[in-house]
Protein backbone atom coordinates (compact mmCIF):
# COMPACT_ATOMS: atom_id res chain seq x y z
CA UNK A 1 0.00 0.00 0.00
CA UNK A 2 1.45 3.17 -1.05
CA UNK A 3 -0.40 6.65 0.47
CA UNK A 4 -0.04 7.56 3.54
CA UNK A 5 0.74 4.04 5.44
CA UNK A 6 3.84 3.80 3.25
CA UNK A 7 5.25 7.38 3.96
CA UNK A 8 4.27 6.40 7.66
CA UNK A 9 6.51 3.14 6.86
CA UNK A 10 9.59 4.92 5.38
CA UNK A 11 9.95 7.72 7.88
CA UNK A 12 9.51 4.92 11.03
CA UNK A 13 12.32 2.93 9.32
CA UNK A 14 14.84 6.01 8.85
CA UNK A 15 14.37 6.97 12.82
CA UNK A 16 17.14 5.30 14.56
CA UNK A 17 16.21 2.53 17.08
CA UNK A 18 12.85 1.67 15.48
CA UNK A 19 11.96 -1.23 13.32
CA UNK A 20 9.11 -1.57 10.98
CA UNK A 21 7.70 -4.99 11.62
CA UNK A 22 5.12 -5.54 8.75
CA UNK A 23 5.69 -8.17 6.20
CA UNK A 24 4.42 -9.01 3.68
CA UNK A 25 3.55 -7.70 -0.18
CA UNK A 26 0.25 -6.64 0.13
CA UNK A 27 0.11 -3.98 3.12
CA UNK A 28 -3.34 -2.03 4.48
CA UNK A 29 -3.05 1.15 6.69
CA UNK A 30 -1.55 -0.68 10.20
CA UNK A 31 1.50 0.03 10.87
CA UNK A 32 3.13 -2.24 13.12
CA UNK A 33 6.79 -1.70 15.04
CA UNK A 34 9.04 -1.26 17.45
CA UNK A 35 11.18 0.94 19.36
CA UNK A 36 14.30 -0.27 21.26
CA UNK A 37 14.76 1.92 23.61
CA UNK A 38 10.67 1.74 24.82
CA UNK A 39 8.26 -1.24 25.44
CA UNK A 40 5.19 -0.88 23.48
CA UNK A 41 3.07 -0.44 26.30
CA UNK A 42 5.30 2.98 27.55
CA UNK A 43 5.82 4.57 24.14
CA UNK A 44 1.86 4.05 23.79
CA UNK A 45 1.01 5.82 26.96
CA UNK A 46 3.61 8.37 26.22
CA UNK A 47 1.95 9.01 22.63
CA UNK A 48 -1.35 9.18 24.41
CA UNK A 49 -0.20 11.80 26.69
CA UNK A 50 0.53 13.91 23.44
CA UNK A 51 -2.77 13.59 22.21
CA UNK A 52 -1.79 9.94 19.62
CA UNK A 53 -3.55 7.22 20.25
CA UNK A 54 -1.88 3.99 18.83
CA UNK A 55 -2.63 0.57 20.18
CA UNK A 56 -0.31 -2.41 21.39
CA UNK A 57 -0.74 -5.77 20.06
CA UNK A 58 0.33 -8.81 22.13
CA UNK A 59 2.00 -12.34 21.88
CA UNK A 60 -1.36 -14.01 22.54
CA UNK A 61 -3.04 -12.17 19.67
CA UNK A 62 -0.52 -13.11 16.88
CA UNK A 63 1.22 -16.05 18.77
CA UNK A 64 2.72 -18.51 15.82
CA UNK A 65 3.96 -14.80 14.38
CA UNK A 66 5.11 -13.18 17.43
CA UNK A 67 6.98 -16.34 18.27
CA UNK A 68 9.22 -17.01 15.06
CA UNK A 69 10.04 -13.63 15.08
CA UNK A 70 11.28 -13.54 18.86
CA UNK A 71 8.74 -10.43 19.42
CA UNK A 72 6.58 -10.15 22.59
CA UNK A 73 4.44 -7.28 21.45
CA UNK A 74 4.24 -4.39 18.55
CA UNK A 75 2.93 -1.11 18.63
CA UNK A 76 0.31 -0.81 15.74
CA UNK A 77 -0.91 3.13 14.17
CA UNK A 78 -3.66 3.20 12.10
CA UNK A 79 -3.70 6.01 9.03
CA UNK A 80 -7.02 6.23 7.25
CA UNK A 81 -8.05 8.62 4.47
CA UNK A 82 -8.85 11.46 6.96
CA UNK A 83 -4.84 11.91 8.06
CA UNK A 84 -3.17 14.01 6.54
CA UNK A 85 0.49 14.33 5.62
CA UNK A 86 1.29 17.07 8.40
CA UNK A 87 -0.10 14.03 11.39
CA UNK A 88 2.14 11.38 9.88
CA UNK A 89 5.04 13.75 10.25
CA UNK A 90 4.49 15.01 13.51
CA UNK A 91 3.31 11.01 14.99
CA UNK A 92 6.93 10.49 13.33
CA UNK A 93 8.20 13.60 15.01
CA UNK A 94 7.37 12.47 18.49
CA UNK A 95 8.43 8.78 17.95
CA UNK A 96 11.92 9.75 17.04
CA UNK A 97 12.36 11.48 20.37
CA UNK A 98 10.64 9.47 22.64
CA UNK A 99 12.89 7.21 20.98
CA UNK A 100 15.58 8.78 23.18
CA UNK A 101 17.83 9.31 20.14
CA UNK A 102 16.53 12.94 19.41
């Protein structure tokens, strides 16, 4: 999927210390990763205090997955045709330095 989700997929990938984690050819508008420095479950409450909601997907949700890939959970942000350009970069904005690489 190109649009938005991909930009949102590009700019994750060039912050240091995050990894994209979707696979796959065909992609839809969740984005799925990880930040090294942050488990899911703090980067999404610190996103929430700064008005971005994400969500956190667990182990038990996407065990065989999850478990090949050595992950215990992913954070997942949803675009949809109401974002806009100008969100994506400032949800990438305040990943990168809650990253704590800023």
């Amino acid at each position: 999927m190109t649009g938005l989700a991909g930009r949102l997929r590009t700019a994750l990938a060039a912050v240091p210390g995050v990894a994209v984690r979707d696979l796959g050819r065909d992609r839809c508008g969740i984005v799925s990763f990880t930040v090294e420095a942050r488990k899911p479950v703090e980067l999404r409450d610190a996103l929430r205090a700064r008005r971005i909601n994400v969500s956190v997907t667990s182990r038990s949700s996407t065990r065989l997955d999850m478990e090949a890939r050595g992950l215990d959970s992913m954070v997942r942000a949803s675009v949809h045709y109401y974002n806009t350009d100008e969100e994506v970069q400032r949800f990438v904005g305040a990943v990168n330095e809650l990253s704590g690489r800023a």
